[in-house]
N, C-alpha and C. Protein backbone atom coordinates (compact mmCIF):
# COMPACT_ATOMS: atom_id res chain seq x y z
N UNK A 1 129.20 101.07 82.67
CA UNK A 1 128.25 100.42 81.79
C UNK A 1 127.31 101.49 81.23
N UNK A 2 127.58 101.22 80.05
CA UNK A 2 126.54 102.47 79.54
C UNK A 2 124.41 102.24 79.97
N UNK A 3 124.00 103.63 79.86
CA UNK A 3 122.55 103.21 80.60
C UNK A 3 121.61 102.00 80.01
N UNK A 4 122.01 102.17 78.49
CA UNK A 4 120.92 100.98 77.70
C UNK A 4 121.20 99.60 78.20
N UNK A 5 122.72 99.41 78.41
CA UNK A 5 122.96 98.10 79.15
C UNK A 5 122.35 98.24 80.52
N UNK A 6 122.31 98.68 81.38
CA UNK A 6 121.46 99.13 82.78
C UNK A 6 120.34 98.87 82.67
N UNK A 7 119.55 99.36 81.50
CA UNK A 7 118.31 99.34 81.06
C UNK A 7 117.83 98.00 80.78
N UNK A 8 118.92 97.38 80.27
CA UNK A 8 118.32 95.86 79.83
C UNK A 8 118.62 94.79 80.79
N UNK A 9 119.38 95.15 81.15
CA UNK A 9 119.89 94.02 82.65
C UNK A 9 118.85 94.04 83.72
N UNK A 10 118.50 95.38 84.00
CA UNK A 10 117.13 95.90 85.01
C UNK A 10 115.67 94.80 84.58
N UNK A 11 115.69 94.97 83.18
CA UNK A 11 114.54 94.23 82.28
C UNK A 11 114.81 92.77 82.07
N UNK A 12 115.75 92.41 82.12
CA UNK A 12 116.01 90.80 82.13
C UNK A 12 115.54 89.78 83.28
N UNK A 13 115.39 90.80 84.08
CA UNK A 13 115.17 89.71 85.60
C UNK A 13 113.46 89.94 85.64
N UNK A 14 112.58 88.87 85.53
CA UNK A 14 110.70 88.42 85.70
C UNK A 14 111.03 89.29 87.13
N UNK A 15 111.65 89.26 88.27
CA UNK A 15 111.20 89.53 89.41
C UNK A 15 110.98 91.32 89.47
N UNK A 16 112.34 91.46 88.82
CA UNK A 16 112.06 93.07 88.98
C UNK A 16 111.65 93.82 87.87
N UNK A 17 111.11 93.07 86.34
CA UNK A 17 109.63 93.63 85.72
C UNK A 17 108.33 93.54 86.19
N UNK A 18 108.44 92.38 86.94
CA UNK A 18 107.11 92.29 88.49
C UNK A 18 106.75 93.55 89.22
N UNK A 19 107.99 94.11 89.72
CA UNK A 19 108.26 95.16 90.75
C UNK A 19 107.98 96.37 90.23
N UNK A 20 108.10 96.62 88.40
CA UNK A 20 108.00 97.68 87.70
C UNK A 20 106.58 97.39 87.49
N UNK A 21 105.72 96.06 87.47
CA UNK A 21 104.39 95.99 87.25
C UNK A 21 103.40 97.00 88.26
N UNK A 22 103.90 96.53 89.16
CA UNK A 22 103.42 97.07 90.67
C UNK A 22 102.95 97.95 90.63
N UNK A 23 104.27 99.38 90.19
CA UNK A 23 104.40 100.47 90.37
C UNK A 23 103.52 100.51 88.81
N UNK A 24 103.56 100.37 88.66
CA UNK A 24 102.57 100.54 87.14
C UNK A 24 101.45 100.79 87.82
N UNK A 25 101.28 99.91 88.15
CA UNK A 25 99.32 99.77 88.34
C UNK A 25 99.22 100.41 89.59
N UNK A 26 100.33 100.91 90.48
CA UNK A 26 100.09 101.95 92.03
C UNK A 26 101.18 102.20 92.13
N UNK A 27 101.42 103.78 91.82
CA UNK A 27 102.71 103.80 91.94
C UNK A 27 103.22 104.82 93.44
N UNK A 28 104.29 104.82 93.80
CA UNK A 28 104.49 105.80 95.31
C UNK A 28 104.18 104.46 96.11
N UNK A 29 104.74 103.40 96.17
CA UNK A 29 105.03 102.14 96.91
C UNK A 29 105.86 102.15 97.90
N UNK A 30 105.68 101.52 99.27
CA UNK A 30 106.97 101.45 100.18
C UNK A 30 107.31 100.16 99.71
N UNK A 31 108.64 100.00 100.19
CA UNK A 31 109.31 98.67 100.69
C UNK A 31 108.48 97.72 100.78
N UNK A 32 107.88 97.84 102.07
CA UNK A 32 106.79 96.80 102.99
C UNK A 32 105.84 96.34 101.95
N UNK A 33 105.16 97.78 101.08
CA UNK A 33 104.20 97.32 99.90
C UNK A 33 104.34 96.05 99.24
N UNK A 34 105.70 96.67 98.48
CA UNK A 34 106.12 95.80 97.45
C UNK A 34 106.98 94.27 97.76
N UNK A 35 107.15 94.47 99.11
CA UNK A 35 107.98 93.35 99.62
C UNK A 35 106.83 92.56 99.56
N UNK A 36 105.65 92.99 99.95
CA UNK A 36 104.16 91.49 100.32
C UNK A 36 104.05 91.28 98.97
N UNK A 37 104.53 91.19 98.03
CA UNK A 37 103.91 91.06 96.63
C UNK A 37 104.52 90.08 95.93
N UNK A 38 105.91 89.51 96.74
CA UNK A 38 106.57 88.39 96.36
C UNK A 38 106.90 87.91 96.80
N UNK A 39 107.36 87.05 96.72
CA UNK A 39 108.13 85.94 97.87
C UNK A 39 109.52 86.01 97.58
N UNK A 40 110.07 86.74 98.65
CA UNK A 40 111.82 87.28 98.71
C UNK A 40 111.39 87.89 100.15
N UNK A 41 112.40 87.52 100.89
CA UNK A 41 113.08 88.33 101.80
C UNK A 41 113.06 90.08 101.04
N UNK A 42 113.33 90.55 102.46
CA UNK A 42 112.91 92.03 102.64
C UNK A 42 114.16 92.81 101.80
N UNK A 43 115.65 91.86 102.07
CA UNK A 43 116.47 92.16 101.38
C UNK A 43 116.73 91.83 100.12
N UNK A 44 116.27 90.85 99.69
CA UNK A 44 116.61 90.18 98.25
C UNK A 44 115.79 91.71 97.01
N UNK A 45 114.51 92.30 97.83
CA UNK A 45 113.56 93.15 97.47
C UNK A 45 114.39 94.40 97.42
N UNK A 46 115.26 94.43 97.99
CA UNK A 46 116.07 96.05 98.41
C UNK A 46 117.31 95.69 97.55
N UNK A 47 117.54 94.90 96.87
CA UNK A 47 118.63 94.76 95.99
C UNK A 47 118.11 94.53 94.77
N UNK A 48 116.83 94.01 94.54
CA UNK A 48 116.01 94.62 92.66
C UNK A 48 116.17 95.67 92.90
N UNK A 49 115.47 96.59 93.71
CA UNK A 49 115.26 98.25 93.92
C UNK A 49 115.99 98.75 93.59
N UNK A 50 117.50 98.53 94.24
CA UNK A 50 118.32 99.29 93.69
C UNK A 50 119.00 99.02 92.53
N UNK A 51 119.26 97.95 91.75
CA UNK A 51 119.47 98.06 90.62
C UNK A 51 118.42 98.97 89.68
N UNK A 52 116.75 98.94 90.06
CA UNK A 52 116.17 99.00 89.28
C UNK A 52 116.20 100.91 89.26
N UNK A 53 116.62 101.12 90.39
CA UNK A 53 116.85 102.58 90.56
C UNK A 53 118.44 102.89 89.53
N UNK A 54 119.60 102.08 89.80
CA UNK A 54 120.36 102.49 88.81
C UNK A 54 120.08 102.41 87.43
N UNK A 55 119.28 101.27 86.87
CA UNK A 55 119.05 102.02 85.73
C UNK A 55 118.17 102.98 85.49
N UNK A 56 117.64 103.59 86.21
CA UNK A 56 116.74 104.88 86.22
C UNK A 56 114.93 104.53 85.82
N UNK A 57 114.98 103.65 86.26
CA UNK A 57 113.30 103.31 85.86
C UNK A 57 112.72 103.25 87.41
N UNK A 58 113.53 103.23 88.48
CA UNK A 58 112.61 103.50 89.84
C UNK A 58 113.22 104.71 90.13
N UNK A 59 112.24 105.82 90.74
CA UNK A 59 112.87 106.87 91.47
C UNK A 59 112.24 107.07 92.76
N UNK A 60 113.09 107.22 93.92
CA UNK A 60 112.12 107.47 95.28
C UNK A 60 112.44 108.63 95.96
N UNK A 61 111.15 108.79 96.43
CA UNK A 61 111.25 109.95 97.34
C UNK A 61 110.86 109.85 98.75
N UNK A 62 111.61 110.04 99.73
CA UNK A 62 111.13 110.29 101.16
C UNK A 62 110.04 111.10 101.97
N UNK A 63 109.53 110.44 102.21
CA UNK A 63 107.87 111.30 102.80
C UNK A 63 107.74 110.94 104.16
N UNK A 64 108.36 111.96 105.06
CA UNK A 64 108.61 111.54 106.81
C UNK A 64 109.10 110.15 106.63
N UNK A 65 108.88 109.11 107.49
CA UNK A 65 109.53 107.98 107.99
C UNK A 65 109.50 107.24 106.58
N UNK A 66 109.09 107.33 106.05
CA UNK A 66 108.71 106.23 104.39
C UNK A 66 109.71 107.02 103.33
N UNK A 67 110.08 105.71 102.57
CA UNK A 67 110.79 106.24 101.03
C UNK A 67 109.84 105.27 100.30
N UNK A 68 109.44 106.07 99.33
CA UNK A 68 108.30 105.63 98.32
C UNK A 68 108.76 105.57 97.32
N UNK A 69 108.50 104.79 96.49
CA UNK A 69 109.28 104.31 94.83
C UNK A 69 108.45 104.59 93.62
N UNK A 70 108.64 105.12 92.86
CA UNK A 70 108.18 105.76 91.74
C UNK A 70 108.69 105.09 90.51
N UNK A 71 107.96 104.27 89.70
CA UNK A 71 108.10 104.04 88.29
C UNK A 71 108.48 105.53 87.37
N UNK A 72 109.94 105.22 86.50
CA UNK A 72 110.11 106.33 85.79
C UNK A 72 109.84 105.71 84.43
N UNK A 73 109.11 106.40 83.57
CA UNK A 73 108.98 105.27 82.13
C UNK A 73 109.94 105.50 80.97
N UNK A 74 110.26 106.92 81.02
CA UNK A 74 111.45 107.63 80.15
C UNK A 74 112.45 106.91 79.81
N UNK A 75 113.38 105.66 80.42
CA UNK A 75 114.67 104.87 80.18
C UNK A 75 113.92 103.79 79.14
N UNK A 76 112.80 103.27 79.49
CA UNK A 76 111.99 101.96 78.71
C UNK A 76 111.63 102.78 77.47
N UNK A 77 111.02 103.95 77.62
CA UNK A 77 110.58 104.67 75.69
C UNK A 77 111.88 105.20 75.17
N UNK A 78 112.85 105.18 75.82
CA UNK A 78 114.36 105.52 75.35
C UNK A 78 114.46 104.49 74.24
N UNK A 79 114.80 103.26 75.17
CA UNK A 79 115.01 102.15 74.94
C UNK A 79 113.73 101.48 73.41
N UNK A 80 112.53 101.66 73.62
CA UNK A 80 111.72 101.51 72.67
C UNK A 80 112.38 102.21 71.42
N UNK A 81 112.05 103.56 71.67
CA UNK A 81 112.90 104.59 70.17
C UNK A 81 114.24 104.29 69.78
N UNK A 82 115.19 103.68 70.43
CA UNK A 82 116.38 103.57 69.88
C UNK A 82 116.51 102.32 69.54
N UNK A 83 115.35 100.96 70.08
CA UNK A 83 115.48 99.84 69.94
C UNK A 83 114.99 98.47 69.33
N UNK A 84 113.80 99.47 69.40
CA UNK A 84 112.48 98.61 68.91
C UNK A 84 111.70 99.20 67.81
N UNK A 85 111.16 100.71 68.34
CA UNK A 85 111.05 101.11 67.16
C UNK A 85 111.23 101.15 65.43
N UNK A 86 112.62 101.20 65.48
CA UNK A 86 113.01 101.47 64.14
C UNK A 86 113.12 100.13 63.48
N UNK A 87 112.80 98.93 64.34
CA UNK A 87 113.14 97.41 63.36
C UNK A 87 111.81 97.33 63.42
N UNK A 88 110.27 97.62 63.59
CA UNK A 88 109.05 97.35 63.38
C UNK A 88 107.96 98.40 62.68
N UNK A 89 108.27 99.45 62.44
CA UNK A 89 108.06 100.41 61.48
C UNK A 89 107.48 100.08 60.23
N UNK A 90 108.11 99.94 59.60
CA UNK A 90 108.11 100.01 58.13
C UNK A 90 108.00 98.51 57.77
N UNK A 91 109.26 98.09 57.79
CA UNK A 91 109.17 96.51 57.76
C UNK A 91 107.99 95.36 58.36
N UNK A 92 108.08 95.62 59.34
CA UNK A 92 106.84 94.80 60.10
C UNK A 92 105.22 95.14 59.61
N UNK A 93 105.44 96.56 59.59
CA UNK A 93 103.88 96.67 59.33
C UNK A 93 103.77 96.24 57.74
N UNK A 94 104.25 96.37 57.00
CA UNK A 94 104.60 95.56 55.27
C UNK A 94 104.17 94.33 55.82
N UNK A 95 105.05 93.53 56.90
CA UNK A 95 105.04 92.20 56.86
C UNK A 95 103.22 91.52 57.65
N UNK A 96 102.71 92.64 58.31
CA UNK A 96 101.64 92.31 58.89
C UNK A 96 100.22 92.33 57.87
N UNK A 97 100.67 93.50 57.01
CA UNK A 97 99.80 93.40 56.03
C UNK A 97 100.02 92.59 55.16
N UNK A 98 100.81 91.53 54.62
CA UNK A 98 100.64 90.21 53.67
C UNK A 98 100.35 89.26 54.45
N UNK A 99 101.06 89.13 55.80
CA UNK A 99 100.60 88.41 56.68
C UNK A 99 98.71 87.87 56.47
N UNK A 100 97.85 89.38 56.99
CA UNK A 100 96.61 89.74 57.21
C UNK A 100 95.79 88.87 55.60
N UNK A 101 96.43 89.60 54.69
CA UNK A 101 96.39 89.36 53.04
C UNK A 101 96.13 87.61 52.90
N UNK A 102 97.36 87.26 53.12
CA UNK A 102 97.57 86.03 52.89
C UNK A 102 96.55 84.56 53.67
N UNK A 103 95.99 85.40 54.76
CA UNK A 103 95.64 84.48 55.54
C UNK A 103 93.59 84.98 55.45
N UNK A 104 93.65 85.54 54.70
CA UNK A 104 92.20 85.95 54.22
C UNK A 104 91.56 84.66 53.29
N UNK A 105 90.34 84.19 53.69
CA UNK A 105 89.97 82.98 52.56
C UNK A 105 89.99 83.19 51.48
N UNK A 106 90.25 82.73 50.54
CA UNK A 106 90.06 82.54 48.84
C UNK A 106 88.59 83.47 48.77
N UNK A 107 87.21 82.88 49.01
CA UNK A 107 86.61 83.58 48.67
C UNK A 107 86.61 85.31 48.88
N UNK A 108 86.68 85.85 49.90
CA UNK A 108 86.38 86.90 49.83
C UNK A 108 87.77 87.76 49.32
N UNK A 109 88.49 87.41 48.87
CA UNK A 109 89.81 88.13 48.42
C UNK A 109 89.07 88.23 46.56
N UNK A 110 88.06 87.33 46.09
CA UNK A 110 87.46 87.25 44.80
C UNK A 110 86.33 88.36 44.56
N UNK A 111 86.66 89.10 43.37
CA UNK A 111 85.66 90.01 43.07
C UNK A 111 84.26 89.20 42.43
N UNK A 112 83.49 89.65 42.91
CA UNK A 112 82.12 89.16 41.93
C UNK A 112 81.99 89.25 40.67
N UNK A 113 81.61 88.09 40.25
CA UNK A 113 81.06 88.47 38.93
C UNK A 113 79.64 89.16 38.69
């Protein structure tokens, strides 16, 4: 499976963009951390992980008895630049400014006399 599919399958599941929240806001998490943070078994938690590690957005490292999990953000701004990016650019921001335009009252869109 190529990584962008990895990437989006990882991102499809609320539980394990939860798990990427986490590490957002504290990242270098154990298991135990992130296991109190939801309601799943210890294992259901060790099988997001590792998907979320194959698509490359968790990385861990072992520190004596602990493996700690690291948010990687590089696969998600991949994914932005090849995905999102280029359909909100140009187009969207055009469309935000008539949007903005359009929804301005009558009066103040009127020059004074």
């Amino acid at each position: 499976m190529p990584d962008d599919d990895l990437v989006f399958k990882a991102l499809a599941d609320p539980t394990r963009r939860f798990l990427l929240d986490q590490l957002f806001a504290r990242d270098g998490r154990t298991l135990t951390e992130l296991e109190s943070e939801v309601d799943m078994s210890r294992f259901g938690v060790m099988k997001h992980l590792k998907l979320l590690e194959e698509a490359g957005l968790v990385v861990t490292r072992k520190e004596g008895r602990e493996k700690k999990h690291f948010l990687n953000p590089v696969p998600i701004r991949q994914i932005h630049d090849r995905w999102i990016d280029k359909f909100t650019e140009r187009n969207v921001t055009a469309l935000l400014d008539l949007k903005a335009e359009l929804e301005t009252p009558e009066l103040e869109n009127e020059e004074p006399s």
